[in-house]
C-alpha atoms as a PDB file:
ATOM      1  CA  UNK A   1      18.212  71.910  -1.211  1.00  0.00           C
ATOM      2  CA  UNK A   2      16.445  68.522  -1.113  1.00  0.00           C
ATOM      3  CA  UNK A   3      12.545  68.080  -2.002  1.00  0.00           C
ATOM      4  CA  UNK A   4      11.795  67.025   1.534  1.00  0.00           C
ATOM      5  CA  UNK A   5      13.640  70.580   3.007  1.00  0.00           C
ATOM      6  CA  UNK A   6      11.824  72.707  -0.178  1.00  0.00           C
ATOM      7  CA  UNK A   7       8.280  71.166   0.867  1.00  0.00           C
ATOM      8  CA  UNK A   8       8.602  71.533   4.593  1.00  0.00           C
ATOM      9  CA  UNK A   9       9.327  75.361   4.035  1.00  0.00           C
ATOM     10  CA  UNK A  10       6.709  76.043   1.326  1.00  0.00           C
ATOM     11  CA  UNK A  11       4.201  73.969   3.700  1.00  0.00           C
ATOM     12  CA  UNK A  12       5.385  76.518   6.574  1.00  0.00           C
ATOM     13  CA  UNK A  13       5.251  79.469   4.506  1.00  0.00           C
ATOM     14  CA  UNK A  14       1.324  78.572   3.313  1.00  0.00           C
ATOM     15  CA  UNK A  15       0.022  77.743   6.467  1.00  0.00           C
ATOM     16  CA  UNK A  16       1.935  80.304   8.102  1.00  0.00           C
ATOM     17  CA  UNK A  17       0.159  82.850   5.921  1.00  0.00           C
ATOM     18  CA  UNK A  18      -3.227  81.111   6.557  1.00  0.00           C
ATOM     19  CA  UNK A  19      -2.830  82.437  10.005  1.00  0.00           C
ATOM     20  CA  UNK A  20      -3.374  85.369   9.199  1.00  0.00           C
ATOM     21  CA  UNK A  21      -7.022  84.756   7.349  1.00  0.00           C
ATOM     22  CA  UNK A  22      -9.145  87.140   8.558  1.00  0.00           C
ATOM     23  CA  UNK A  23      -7.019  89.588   8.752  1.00  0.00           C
ATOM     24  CA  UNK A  24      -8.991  93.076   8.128  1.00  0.00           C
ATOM     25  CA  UNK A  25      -6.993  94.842   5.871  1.00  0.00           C
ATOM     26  CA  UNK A  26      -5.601  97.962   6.941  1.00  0.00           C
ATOM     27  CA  UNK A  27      -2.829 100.196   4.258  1.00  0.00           C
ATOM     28  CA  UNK A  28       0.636  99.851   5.300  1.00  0.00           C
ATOM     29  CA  UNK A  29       0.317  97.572   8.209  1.00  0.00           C
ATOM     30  CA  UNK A  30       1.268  94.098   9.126  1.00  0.00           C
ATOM     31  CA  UNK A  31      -0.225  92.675  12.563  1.00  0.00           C
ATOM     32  CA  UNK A  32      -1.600  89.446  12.549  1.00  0.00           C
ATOM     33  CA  UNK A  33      -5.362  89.930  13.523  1.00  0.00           C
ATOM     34  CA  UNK A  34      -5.048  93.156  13.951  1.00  0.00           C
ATOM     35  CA  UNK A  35      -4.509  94.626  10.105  1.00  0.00           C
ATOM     36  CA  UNK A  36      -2.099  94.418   7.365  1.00  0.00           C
ATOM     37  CA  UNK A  37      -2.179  94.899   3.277  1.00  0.00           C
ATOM     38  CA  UNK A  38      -1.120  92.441   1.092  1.00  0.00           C
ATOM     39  CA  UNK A  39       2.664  93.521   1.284  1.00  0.00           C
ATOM     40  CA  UNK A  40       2.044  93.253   4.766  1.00  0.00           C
ATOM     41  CA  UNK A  41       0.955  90.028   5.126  1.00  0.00           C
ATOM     42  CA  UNK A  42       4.014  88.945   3.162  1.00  0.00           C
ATOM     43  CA  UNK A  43       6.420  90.944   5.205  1.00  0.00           C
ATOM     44  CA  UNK A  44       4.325  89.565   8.654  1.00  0.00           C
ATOM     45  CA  UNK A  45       4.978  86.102   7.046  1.00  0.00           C
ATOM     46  CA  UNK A  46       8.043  86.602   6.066  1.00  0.00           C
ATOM     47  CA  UNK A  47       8.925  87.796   9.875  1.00  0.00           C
ATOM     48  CA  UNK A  48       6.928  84.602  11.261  1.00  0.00           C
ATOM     49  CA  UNK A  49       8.792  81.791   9.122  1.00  0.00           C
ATOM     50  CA  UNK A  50      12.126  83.524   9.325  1.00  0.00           C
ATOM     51  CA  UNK A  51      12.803  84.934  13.234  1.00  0.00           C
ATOM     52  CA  UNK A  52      13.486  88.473  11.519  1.00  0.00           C
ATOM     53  CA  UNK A  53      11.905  91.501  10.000  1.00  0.00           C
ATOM     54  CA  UNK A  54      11.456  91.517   6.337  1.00  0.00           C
ATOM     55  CA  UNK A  55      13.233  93.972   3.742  1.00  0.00           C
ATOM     56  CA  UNK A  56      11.765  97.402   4.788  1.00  0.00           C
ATOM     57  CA  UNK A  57      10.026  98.693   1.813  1.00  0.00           C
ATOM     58  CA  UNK A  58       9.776 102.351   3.201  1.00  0.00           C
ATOM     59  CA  UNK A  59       6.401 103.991   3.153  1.00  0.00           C
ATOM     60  CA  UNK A  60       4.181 103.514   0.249  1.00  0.00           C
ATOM     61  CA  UNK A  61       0.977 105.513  -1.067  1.00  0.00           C
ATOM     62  CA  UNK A  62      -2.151 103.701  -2.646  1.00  0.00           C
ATOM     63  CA  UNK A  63      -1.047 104.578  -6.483  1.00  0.00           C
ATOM     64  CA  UNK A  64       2.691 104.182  -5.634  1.00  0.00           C
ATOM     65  CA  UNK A  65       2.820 101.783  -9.063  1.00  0.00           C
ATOM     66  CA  UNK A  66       1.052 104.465 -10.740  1.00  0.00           C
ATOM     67  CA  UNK A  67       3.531 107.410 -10.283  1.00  0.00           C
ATOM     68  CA  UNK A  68       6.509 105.813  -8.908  1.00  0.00           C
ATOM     69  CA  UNK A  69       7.708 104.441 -12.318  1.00  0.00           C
ATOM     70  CA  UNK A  70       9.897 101.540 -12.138  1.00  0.00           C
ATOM     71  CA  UNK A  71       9.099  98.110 -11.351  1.00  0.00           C
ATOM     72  CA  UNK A  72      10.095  98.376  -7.450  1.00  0.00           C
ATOM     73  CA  UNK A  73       8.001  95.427  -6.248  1.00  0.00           C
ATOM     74  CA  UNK A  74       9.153  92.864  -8.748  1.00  0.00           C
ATOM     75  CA  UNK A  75      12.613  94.028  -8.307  1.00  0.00           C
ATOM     76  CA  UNK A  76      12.734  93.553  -4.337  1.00  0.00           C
ATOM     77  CA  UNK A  77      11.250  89.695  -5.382  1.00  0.00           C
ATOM     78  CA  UNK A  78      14.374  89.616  -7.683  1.00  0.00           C
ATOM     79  CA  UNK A  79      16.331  90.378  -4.897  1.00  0.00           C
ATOM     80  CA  UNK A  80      15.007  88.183  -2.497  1.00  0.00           C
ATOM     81  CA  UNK A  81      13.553  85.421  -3.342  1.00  0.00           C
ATOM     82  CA  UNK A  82      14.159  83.116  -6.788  1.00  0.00           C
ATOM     83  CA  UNK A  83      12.152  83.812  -9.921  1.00  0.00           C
ATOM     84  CA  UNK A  84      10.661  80.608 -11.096  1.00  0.00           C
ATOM     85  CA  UNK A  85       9.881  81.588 -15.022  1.00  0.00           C
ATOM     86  CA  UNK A  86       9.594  77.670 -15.869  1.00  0.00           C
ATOM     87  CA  UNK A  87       6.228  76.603 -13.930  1.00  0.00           C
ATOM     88  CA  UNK A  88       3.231  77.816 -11.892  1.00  0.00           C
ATOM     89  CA  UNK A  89       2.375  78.501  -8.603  1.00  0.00           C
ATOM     90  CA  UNK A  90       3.252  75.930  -6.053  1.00  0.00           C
ATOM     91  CA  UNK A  91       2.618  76.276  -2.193  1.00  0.00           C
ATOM     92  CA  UNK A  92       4.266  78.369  -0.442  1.00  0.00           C
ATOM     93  CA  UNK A  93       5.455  80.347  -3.582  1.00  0.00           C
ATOM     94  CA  UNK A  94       5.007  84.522  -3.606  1.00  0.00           C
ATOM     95  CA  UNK A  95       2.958  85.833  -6.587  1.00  0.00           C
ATOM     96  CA  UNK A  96       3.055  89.082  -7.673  1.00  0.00           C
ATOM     97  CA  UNK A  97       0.297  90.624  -9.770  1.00  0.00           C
ATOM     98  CA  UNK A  98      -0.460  93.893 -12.347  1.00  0.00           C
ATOM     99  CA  UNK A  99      -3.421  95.245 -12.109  1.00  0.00           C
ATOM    100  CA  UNK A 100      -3.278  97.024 -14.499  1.00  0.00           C
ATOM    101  CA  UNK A 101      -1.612  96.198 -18.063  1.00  0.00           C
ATOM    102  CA  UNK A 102       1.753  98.276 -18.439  1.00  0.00           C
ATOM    103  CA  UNK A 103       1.801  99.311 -15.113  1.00  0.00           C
ATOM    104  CA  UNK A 104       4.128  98.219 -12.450  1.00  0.00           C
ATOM    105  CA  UNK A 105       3.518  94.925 -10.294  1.00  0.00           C
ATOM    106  CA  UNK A 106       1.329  96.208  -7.147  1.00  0.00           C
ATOM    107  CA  UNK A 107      -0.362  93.037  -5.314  1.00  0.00           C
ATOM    108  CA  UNK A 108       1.102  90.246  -3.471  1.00  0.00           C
ATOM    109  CA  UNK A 109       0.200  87.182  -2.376  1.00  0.00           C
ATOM    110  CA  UNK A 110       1.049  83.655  -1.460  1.00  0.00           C
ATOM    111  CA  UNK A 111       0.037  80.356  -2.719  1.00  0.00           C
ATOM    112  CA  UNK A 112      -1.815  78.025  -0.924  1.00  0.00           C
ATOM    113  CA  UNK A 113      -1.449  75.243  -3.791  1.00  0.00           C
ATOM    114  CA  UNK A 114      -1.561  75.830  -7.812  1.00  0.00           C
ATOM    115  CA  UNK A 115      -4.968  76.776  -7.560  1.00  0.00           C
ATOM    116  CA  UNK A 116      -5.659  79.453  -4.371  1.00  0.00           C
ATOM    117  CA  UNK A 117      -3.668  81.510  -3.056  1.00  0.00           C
ATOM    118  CA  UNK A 118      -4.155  84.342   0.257  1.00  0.00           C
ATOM    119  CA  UNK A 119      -4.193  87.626   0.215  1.00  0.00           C
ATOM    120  CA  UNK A 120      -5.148  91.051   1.904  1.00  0.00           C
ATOM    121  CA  UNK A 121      -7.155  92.948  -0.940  1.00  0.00           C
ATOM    122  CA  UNK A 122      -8.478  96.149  -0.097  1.00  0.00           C
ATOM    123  CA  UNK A 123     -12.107  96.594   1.165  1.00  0.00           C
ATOM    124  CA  UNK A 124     -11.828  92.913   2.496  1.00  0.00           C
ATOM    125  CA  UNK A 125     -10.419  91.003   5.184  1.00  0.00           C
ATOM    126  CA  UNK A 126      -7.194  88.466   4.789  1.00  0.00           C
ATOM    127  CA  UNK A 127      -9.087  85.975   2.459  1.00  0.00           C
ATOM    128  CA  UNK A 128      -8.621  82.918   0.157  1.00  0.00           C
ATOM    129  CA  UNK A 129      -8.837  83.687  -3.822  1.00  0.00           C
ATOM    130  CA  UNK A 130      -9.048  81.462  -6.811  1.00  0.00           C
ATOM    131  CA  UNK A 131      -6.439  81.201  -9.494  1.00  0.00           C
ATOM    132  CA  UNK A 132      -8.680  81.787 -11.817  1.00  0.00           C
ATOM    133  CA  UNK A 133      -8.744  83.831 -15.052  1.00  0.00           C
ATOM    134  CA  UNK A 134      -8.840  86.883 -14.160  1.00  0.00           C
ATOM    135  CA  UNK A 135      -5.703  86.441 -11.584  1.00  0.00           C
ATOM    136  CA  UNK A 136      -4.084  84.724 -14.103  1.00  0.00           C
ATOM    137  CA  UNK A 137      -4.131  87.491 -16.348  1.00  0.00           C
ATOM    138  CA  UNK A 138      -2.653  89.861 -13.593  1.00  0.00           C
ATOM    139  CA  UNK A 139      -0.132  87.171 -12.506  1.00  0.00           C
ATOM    140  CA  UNK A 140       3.353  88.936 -13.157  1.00  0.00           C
ATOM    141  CA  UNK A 141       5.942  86.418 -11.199  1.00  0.00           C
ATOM    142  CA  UNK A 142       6.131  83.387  -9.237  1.00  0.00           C
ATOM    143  CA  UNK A 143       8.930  83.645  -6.807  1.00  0.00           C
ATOM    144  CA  UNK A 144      10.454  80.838  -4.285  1.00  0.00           C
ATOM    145  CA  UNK A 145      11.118  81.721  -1.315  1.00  0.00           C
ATOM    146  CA  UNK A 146      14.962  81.457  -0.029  1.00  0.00           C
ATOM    147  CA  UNK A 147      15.752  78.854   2.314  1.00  0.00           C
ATOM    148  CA  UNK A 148      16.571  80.692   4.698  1.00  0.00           C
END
């Protein structure tokens, strides 16, 4: 894949997702405007940049991560997309976070550049959040997303 094809898709992919800011967040759900978590906003954006549904995850409960065992999330990245273990966040890249230590990966987001990236957190809306310490912390893969 040439740079110029690898930046037009990440540029899609991040301003793709920005559509969605605003967002109210709503579990399990993935309409633009209307609601979706951060695994749907992924899946919505996904959908958007690609012509077709994402990967069906199935239905999920709040402390899936906490009880399911496993690392399911980071394992459908592995799957999907390309695991970039040599460098940060770019645009367009999917992040995947622990919240807690130990514990499966159970957040999602995507970059906006090496520094924000958006996201639907629970109790807010579709928003913008700093890469900033305590994301770093949490941050448990940087994945590129496939060409196509």
């Amino acid at each position: 894949m040439t740079l110029k094809l690898e930046t037009a898709l990440s540029d899609r992919i991040a301003n793709t997702a920005l559509g969605w800011f605003g967002t109210p967040y709503r579990h399990q759900h993935s309409r633009k405007g209307v609601g979706a978590d951060c695994l749907g906003l992924v899946r919505g954006v996904w959908e958007e940049v690609y012509g077709r549904p994402a990967p069906d995850p199935g239905p999920y409960s709040a402390d899936w991560a906490e009880t399911a065992g496993g690392d399911p999330l980071i394992d459908a990245a592995r799957l999907w997309c390309r695991e970039e273990l040599d460098r940060g966040p770019r645009r367009g890249d999917l992040l995947l976070f622990r919240l807690r230590p130990r514990l499966a990966a159970k957040h999602c987001a995507i970059a906006i550049d090496g520094r924000r990236f958006i996201h639907a957190y629970q109790g807010h809306a579709v928003m913008i959040s700093h890469l900033d310490m305590h994301w770093r912390r949490r941050l448990a893969g940087v994945f590129e997303f496939p060409e196509r």
